[in-house]
Protein backbone atom coordinates (compact mmCIF):
# COMPACT_ATOMS: atom_id res chain seq x y z
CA UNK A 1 0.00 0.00 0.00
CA UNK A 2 2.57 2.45 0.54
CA UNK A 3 4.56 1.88 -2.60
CA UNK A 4 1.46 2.24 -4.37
CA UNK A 5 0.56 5.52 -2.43
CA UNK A 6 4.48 6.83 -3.83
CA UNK A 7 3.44 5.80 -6.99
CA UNK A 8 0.10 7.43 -7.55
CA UNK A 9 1.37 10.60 -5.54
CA UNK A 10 4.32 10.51 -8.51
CA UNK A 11 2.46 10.04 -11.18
CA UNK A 12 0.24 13.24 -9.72
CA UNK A 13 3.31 15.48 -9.66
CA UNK A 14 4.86 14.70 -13.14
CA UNK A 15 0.84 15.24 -14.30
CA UNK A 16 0.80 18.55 -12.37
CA UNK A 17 4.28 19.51 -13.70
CA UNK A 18 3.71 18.92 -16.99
CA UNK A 19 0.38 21.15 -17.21
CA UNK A 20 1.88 23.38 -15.99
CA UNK A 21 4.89 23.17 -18.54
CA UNK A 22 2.11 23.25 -21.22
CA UNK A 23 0.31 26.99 -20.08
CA UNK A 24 3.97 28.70 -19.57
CA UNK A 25 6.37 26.85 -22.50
CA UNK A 26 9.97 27.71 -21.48
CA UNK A 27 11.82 29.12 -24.23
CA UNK A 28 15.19 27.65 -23.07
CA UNK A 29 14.17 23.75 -23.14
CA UNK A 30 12.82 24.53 -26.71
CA UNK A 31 14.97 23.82 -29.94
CA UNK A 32 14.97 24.93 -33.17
CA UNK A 33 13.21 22.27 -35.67
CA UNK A 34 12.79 22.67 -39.23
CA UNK A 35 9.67 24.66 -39.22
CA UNK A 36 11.86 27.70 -37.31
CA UNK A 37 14.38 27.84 -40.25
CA UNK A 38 11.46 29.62 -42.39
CA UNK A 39 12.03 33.24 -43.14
CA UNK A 40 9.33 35.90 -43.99
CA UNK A 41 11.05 38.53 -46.56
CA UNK A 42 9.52 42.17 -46.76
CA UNK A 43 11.18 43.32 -49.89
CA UNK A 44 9.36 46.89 -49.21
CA UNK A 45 10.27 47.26 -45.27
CA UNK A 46 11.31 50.42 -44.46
CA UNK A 47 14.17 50.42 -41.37
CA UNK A 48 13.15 52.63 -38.68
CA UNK A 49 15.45 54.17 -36.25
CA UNK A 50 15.44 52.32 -32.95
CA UNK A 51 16.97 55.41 -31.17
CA UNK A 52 14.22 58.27 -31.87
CA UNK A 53 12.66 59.60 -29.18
CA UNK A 54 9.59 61.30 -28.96
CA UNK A 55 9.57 64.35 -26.19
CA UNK A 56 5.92 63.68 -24.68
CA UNK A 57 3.92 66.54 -22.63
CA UNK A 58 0.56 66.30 -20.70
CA UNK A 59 -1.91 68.77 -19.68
CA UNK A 60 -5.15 68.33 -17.77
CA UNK A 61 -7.60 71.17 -19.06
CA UNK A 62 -7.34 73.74 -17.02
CA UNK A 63 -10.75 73.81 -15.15
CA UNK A 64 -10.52 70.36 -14.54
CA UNK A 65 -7.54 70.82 -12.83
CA UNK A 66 -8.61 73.87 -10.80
CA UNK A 67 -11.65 71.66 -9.27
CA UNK A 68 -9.65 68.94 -9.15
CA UNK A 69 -6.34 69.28 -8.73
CA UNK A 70 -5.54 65.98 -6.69
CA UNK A 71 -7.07 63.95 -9.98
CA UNK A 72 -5.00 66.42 -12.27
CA UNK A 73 -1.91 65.55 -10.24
CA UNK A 74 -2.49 61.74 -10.68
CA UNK A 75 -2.56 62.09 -14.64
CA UNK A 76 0.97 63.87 -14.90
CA UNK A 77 2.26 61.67 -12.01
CA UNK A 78 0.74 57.82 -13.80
CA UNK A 79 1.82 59.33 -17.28
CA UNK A 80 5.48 59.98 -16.03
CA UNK A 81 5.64 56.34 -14.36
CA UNK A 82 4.56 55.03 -17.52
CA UNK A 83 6.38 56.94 -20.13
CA UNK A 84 10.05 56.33 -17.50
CA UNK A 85 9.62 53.06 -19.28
CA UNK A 86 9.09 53.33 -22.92
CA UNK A 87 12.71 53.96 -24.20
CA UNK A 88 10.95 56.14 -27.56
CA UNK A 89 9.36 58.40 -24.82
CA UNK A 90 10.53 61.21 -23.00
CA UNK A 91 8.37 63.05 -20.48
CA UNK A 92 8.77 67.07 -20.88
CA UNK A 93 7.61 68.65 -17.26
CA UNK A 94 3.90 70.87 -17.73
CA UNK A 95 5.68 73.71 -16.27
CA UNK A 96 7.84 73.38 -19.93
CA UNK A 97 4.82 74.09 -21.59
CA UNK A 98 3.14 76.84 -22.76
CA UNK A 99 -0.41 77.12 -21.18
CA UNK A 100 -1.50 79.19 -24.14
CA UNK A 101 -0.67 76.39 -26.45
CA UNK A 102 -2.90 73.57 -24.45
CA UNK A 103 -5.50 76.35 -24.19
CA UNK A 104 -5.65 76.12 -28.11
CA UNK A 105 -5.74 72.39 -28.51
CA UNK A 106 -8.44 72.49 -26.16
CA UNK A 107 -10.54 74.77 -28.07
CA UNK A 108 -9.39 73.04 -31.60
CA UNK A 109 -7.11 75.94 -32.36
CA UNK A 110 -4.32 72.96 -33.29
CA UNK A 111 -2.56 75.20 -35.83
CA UNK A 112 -1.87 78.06 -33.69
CA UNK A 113 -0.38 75.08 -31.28
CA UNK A 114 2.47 73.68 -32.27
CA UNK A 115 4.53 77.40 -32.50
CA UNK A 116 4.13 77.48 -29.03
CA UNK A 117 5.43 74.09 -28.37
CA UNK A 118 9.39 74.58 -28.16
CA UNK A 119 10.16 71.74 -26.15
CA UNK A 120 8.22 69.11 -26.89
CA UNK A 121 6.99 66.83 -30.03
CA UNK A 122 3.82 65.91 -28.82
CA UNK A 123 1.38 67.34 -26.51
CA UNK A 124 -1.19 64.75 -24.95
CA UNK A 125 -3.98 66.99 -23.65
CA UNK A 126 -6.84 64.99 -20.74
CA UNK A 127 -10.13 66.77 -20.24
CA UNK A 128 -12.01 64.64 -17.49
CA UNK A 129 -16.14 64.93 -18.49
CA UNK A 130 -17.10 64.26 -14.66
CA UNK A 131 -20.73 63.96 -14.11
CA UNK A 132 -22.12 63.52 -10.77
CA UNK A 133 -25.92 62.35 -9.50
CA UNK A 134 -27.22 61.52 -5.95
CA UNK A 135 -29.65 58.76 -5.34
CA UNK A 136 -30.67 57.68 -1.56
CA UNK A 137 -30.44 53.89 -0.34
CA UNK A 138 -31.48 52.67 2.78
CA UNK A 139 -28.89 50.93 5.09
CA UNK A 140 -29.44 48.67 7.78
CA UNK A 141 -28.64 49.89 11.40
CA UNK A 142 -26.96 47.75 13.81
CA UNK A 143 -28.59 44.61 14.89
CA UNK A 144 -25.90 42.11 16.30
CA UNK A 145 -26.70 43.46 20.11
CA UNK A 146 -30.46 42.55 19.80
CA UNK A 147 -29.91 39.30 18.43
CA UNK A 148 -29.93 37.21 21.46
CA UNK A 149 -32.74 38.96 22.38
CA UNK A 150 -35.09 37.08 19.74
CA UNK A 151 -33.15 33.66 20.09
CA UNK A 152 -35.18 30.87 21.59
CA UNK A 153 -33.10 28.29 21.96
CA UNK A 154 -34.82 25.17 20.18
CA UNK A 155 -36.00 21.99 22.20
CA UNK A 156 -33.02 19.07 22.24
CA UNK A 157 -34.10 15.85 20.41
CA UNK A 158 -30.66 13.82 21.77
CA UNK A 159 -29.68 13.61 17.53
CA UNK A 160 -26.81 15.73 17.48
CA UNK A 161 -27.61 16.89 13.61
CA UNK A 162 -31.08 17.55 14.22
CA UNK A 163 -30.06 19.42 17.09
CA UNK A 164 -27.89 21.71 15.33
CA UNK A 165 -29.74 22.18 12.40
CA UNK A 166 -32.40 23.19 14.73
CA UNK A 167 -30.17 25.77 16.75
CA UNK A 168 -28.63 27.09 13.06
CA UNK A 169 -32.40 28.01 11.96
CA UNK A 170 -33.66 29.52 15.35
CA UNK A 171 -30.58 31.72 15.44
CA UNK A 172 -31.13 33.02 11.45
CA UNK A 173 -34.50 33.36 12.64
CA UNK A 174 -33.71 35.97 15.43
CA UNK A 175 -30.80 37.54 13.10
CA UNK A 176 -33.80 38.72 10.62
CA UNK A 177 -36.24 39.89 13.75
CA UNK A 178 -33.42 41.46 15.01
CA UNK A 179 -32.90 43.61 11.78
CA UNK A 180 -36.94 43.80 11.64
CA UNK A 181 -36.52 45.36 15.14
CA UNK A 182 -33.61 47.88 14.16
CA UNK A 183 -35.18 49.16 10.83
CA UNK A 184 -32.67 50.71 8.20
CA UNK A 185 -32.11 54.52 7.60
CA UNK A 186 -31.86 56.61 4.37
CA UNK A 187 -27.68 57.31 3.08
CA UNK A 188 -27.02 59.59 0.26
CA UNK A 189 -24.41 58.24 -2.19
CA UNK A 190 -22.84 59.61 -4.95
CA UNK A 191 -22.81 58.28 -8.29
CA UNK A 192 -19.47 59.37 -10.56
CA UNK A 193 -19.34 59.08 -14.14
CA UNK A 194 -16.14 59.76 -16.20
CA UNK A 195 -15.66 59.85 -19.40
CA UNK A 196 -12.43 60.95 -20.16
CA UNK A 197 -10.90 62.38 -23.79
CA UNK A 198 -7.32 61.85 -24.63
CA UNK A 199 -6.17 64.10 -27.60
CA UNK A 200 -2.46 63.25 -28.46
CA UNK A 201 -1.22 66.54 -30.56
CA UNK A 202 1.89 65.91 -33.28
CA UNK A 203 3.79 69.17 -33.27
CA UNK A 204 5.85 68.06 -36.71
CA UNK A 205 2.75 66.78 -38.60
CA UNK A 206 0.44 69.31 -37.49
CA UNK A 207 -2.29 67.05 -36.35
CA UNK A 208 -4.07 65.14 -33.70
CA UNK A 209 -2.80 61.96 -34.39
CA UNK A 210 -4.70 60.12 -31.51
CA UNK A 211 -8.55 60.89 -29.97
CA UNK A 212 -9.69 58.14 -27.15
CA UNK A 213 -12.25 58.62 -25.24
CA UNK A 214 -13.19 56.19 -22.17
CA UNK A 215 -16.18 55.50 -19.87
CA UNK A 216 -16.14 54.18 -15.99
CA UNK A 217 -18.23 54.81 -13.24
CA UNK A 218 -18.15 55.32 -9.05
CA UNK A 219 -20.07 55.19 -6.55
CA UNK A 220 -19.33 57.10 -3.34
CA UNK A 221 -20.94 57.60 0.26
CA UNK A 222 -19.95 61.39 0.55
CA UNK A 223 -18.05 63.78 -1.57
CA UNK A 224 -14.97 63.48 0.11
CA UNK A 225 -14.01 59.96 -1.93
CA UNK A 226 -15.22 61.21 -4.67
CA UNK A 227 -11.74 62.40 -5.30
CA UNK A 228 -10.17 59.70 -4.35
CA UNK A 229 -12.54 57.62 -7.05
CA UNK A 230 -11.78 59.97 -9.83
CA UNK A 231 -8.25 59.08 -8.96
CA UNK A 232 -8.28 55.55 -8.85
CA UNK A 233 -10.64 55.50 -12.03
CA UNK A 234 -8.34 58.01 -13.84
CA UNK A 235 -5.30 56.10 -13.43
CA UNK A 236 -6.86 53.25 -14.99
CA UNK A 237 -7.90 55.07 -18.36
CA UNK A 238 -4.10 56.47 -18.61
CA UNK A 239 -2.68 53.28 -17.89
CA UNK A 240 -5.04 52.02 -20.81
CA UNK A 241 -4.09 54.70 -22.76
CA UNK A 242 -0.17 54.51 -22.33
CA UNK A 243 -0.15 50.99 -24.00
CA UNK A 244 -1.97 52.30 -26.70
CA UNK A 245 0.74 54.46 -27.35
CA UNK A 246 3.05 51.52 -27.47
CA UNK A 247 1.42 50.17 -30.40
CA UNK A 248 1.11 53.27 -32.29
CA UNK A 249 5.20 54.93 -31.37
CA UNK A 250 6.95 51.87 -30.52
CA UNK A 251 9.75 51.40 -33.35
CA UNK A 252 9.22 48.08 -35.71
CA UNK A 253 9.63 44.83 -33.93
CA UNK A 254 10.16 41.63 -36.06
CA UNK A 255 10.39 38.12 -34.82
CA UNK A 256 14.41 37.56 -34.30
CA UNK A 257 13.71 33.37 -34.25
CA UNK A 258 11.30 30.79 -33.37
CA UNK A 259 11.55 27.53 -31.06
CA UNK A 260 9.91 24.51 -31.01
CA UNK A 261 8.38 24.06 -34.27
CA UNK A 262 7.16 27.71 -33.52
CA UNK A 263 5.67 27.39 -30.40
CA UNK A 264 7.76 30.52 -29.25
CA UNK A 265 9.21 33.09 -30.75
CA UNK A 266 11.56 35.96 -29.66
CA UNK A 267 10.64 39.66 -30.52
CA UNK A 268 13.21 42.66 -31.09
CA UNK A 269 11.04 44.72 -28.34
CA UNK A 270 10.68 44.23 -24.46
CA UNK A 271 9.98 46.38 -21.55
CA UNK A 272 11.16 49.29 -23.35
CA UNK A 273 8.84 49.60 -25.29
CA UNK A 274 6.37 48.89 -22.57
CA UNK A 275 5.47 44.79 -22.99
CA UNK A 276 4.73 43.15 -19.37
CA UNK A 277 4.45 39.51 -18.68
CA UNK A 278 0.77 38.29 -20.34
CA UNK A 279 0.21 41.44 -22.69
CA UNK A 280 -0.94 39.92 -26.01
CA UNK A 281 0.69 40.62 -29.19
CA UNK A 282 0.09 39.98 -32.76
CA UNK A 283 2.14 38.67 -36.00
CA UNK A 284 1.63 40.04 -39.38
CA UNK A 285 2.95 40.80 -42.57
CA UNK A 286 2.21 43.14 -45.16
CA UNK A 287 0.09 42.39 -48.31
CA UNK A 288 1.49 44.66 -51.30
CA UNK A 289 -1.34 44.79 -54.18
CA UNK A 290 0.42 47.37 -56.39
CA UNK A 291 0.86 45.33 -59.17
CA UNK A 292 -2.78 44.33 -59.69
CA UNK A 293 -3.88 48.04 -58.00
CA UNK A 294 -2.16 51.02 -58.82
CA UNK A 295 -1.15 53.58 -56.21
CA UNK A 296 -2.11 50.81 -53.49
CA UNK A 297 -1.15 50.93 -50.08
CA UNK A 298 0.58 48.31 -48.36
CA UNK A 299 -2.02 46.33 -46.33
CA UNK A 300 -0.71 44.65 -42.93
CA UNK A 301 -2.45 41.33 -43.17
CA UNK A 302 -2.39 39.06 -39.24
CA UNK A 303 -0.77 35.81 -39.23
CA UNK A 304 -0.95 34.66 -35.75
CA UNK A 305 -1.53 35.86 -31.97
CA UNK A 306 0.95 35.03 -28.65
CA UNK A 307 1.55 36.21 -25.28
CA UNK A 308 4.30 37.54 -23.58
CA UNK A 309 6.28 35.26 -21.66
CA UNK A 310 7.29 36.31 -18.16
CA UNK A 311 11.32 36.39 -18.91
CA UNK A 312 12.12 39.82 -20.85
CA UNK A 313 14.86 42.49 -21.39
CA UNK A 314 14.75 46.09 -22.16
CA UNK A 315 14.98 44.99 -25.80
CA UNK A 316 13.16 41.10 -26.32
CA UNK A 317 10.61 38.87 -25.34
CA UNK A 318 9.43 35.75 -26.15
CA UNK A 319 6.23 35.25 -27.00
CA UNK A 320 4.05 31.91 -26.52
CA UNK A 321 2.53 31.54 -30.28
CA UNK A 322 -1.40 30.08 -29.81
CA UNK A 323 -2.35 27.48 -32.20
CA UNK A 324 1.09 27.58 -33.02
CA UNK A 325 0.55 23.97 -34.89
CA UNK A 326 -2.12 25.56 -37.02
CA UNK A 327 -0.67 29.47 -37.99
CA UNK A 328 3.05 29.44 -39.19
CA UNK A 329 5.12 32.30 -37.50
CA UNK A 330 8.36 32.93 -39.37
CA UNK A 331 11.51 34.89 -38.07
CA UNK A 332 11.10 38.36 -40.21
CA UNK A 333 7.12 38.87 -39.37
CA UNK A 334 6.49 41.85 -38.06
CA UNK A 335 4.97 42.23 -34.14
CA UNK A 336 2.70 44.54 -32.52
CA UNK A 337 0.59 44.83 -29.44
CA UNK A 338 -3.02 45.10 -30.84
CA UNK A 339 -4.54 48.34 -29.90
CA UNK A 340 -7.97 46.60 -29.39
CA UNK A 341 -6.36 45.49 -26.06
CA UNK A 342 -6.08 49.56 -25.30
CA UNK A 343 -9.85 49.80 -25.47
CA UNK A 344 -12.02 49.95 -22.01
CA UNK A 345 -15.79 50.42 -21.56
């Protein structure tokens, strides 16, 4: 009996271990099989620069920050953290900015903008959209010290399970007359809806190159968390928003190789560019249809989806492929993280 017990307990751990080896594939243990020696050719990529960097300012509109200036604080603060990691980004202090100039992209003045903005290249401007009901719910008042008041303890039978079903009932039985007896009392809350638009500016093309807007609400027992909500809810939508400007300004990544029959593959971006452990990602290549179509556009055209794997640098990651026995990844595609992933209610 107790070899069998070492068996079945070892047969449970190599079952458990190697479950758990499929959900997190380890890039290392992998090697390369035929299927990785496949290479996807882009005979019109363009090489990007890899050590631009794009001088980044924000600016809460100014009467949202003059009612809320805790909230406006936040944005700058969250944006900062964020950007401190993308190595394309550089955050430009708001006091470097011209107030006139965020004044205009507020009011859709964009051209008179950008001769006003000296020190940075673009100009991400937040205006919150806070709008605030009250609505009255009724809240029980405290009951626990007239609960023993209402329990009767139950008869004994001698059976110890009908016994203690017994007592269980007759005490949920003087928990509700014991509320009954207390009675509730009307509490105002407050009911918080933001819907925050994100207007990212271009200085060189003259143009707002991004417009997100986002929805969230809170709900508050007195005005003095309201703040703290907008806060919390605020850092949310600029934390959503950051990694939407990794898909759209982080330089070109291509797949560098695959492992495992392309079960993995490594990427030429990492945390510098903002990827964390579990973002998803997507593969692609580019469809060129200019010699059926004249003056056609290169169309990007997905191959496959992965997820980051948790061991990255400031400049690769791997990537777990999915259905990576049904798509074909090939070193040369071309990754992204898909900006539907950005998107929040």
């Amino acid at each position: 009996m107790k070899w069998t017990n070492t068996v079945y307990n070892g047969v449970v751990i190599v079952a458990l271990a190697v479950a758990a080896g499929c959900s997190a594939p380890r890039p290392e243990l992998l090697v390369p099989m035929e299927r990785d020696h496949a290479v996807y050719e882009d005979q019109g990529a363009v090489k990007s620069r890899s050590d631009m960097k794009f001088r980044i300012a924000v600016c809460v509109d100014k009467d949202d920050y003059k009612k809320h200036p805790a909230v406006g604080q936040a944005i700058e603060a969250q944006m900062a953290q964020a950007v401190s990691r993308f190595s394309f980004f550089e955050f430009v202090e708001r006091e470097r900015i011209s107030e006139l100039a965020a004044e205009r992209l507020f009011s859709g003045k964009e051209d008179d903008a950008d001769s006003l903005l000296d020190d940075a290249d673009c100009l991400l401007s937040v205006k919150l959209n806070v709008g605030r009901t009250t609505f009255t719910r009724q809240v029980q008042n405290p009951y626990e010290h007239l609960v023993d008041r209402y329990y009767v303890p139950p008869a004994p039978t001698g059976k110890k399970k009908k016994d203690i079903l017994a007592a269980s009932v007759a005490r949920s039985e003087a928990i509700q007359r014991a509320k009954n007896a207390a009675g509730t009392h009307p509490v105002q809350y407050w009911r918080l809806e933001i819907k925050p638009d994100f207007r990212l500016y271009e200085v060189d093309s003259r143009r707002v190159a991004i417009v997100k807007s986002y929805r969230s609400e809170a709900v508050v027992s007195g005005p003095d968390q309201a703040e703290k909500a907008m806060v919390d809810e605020m850092r949310k939508h600029v934390a959503t928003f950051s990694r939407l400007l990794t898909s759209r300004y982080a330089p070109t990544a291509r797949v560098l190789e695959t492992r495992g029959g392309g079960e993995v593959a490594l990427v030429s971006i990492g945390t510098g560019s903002g990827l964390e452990p579990g973002m998803p990602v997507e593969f692609f290549e580019y469809a060129d249809y200019s010699d059926v179509v004249s003056d056609s556009t290169r169309q990007a055209r997905l191959v496959g989806r992965g997820e980051v794997l948790p061991d990255l640098t400031s400049t690769t990651a791997w990537v777990w492929v999915k259905d990576y026995d049904k798509v074909w990844i090939k070193r040369g595609h071309y990754v992204r993280v898909p900006e539907e992933r950005m998107t929040t209610k």
